[in-house]
Protein backbone atom coordinates (compact mmCIF):
# COMPACT_ATOMS: atom_id res chain seq x y z
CA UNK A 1 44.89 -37.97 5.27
CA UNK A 2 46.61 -34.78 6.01
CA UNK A 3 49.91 -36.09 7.31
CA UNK A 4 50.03 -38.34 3.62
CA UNK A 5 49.18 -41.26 5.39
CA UNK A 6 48.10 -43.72 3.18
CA UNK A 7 46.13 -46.99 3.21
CA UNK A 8 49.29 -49.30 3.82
CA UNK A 9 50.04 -46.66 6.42
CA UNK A 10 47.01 -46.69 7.85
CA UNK A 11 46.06 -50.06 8.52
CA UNK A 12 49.99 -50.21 10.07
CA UNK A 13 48.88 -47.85 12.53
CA UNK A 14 45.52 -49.17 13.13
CA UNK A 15 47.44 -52.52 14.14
CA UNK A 16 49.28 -50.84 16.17
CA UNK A 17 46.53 -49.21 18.11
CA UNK A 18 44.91 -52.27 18.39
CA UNK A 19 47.69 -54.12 20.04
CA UNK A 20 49.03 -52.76 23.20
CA UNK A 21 52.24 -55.80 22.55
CA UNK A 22 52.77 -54.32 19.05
CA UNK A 23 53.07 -51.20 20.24
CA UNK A 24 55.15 -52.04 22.93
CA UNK A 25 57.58 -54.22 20.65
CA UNK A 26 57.39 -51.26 17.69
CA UNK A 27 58.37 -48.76 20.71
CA UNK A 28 61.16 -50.81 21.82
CA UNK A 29 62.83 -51.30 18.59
CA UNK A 30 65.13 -48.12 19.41
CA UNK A 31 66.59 -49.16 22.61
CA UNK A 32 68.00 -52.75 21.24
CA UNK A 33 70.37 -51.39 19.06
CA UNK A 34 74.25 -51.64 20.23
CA UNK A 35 74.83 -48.19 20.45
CA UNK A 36 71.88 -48.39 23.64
CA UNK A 37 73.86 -51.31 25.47
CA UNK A 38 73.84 -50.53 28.94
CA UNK A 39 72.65 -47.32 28.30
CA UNK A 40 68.41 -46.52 29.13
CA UNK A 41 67.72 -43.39 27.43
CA UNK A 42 67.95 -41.94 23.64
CA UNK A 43 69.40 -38.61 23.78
CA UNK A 44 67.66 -35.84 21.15
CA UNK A 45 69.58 -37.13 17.95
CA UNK A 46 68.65 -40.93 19.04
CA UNK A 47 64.98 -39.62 19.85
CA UNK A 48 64.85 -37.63 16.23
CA UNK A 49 66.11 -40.61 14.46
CA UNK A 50 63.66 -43.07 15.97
CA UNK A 51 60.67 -41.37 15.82
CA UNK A 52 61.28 -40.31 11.75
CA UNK A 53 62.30 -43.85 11.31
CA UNK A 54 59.16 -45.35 12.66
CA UNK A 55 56.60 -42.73 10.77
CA UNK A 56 59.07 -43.85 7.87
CA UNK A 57 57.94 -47.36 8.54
CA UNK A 58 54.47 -46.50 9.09
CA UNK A 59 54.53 -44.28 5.66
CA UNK A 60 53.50 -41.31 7.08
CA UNK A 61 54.98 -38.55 4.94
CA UNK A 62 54.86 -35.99 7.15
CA UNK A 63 57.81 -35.38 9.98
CA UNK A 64 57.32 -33.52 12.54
CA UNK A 65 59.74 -30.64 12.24
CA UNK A 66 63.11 -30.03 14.29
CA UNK A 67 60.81 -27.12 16.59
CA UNK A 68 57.95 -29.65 17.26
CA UNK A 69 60.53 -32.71 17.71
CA UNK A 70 62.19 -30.93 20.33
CA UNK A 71 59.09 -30.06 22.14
CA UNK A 72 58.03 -33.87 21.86
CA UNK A 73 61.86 -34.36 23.31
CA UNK A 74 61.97 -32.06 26.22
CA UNK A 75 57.93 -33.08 27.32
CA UNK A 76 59.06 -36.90 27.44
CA UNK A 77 62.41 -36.75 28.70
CA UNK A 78 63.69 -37.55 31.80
CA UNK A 79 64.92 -34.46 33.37
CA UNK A 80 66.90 -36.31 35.80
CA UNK A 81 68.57 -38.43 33.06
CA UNK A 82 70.29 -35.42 31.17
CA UNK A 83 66.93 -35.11 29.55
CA UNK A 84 66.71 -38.59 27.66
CA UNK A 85 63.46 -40.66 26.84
CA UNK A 86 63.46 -43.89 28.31
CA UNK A 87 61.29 -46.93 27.06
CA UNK A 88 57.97 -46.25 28.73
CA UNK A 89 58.45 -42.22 27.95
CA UNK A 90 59.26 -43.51 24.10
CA UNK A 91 56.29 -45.38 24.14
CA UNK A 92 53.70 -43.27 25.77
CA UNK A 93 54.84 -40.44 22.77
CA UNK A 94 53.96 -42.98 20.67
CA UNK A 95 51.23 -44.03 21.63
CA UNK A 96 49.79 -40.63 22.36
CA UNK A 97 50.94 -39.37 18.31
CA UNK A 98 49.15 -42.07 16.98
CA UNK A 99 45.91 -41.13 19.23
CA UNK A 100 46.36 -37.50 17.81
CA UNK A 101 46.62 -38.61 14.69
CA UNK A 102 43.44 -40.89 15.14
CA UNK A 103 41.23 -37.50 16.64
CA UNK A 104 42.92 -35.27 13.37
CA UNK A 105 41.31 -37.92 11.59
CA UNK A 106 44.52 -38.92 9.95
CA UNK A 107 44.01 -42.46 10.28
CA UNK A 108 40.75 -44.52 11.32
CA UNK A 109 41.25 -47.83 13.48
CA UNK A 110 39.17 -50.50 11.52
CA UNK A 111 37.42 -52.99 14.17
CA UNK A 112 37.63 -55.92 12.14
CA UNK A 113 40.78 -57.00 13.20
CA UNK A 114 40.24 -56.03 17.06
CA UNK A 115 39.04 -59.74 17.95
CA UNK A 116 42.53 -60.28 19.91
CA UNK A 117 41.84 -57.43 21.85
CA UNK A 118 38.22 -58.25 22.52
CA UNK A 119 39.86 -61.67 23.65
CA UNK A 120 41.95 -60.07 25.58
CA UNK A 121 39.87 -57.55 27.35
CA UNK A 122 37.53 -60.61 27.66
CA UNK A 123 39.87 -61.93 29.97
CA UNK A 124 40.95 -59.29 32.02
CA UNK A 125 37.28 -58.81 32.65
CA UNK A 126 37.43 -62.39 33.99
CA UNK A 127 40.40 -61.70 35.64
CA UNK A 128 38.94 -58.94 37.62
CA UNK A 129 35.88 -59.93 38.31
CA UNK A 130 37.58 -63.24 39.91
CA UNK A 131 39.63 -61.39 42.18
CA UNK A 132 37.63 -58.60 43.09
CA UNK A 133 35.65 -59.91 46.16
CA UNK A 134 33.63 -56.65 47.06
CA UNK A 135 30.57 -55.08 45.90
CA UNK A 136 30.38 -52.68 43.41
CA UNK A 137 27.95 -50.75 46.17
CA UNK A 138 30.26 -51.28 48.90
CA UNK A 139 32.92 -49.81 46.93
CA UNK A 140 31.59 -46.79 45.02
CA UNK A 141 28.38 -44.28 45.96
CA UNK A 142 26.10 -43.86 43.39
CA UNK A 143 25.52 -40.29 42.35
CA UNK A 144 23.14 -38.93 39.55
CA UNK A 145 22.47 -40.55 36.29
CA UNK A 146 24.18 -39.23 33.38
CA UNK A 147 22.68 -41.09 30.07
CA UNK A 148 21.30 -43.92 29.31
CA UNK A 149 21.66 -45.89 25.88
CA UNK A 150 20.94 -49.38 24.26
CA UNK A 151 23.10 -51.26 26.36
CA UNK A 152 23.40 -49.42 29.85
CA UNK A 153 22.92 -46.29 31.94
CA UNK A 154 25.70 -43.87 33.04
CA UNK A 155 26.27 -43.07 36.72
CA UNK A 156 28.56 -40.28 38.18
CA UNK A 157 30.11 -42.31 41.53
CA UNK A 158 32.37 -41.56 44.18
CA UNK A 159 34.71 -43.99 45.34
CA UNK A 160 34.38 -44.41 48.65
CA UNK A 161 36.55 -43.84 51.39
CA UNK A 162 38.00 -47.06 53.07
CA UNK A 163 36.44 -47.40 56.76
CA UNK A 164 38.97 -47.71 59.28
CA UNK A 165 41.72 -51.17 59.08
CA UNK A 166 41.17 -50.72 55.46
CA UNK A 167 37.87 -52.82 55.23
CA UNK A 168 34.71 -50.91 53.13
């Protein structure tokens, strides 16, 4: 790939991508060292540090340099803490640099080892459909259709608005 990503590298990230927990647990791997104890946010040399060591362990060759890693600092930080990245920031970066890299082409998410998430999407589709009592009419308004492939048609809808006492 362009960033001198290579197949090691890229089947790293495509685990990554394919595990929101991973990611999560790879994202957090920053914030539990003992220089973070009782502390919330990685300040720009923390933040620099981090993010070249995880590329490092992801062997992607190619750093982003101290311009870009300071615009990737100041979008994710916390303005009201001093300007630090917390946790969820860290990981949204993350997550959203390895997306990039995925549309660049960099690195291509194989599906064979996505059965975990199927499982788990499997079950939040259970999840929701148990708890969600209403109609899909009741709670959206059709509009018109969009497409229509092999497995399904494509509606634009409008949620609707809740009548009054919050009932549909």
């Amino acid at each position: 790939g362009r960033l001198g990503i290579g197949e090691r590298g890229g089947q790293a990230i495509s685990a990554l991508m394919q595990s929101k927990d991973m990611l999560r647990q790879f994202a957090e791997r920053p914030f539990s060292r003992p220089q973070m104890k009782d502390r919330s946010h990685l300040n720009y040399g923390e933040f620099r540090a981090a993010v070249g060591e995880l590329l490092s362990e992801l062997h992607v060759e190619e750093v982003p340099g101290d311009e870009q890693m300071r615009a990737m600092f100041d979008k994710f930080g916390d303005e009201q803490q001093g300007g630090g990245v917390s946790r969820e920031s860290f990981e949204a970066m993350l997550f959203r640099m390895l997306c990039f890299m995925l549309a660049r082409g960099d690195v291509r998410v194989s599906p064979g080892s996505a059965a975990t998430g199927q499982e788990r999407d499997k079950r939040w589709r259970e999840e929701f459909l148990m708890k969600n009592q209403r109609r899909f009419e009741d709670v959206y308004e059709f509009g018109r259709k969009l497409g229509e492939g092999t497995f399904g048609a494509v509606y634009e809808v409008a949620h609707r608005a809740p009548a009054a006492g919050g009932a549909y």
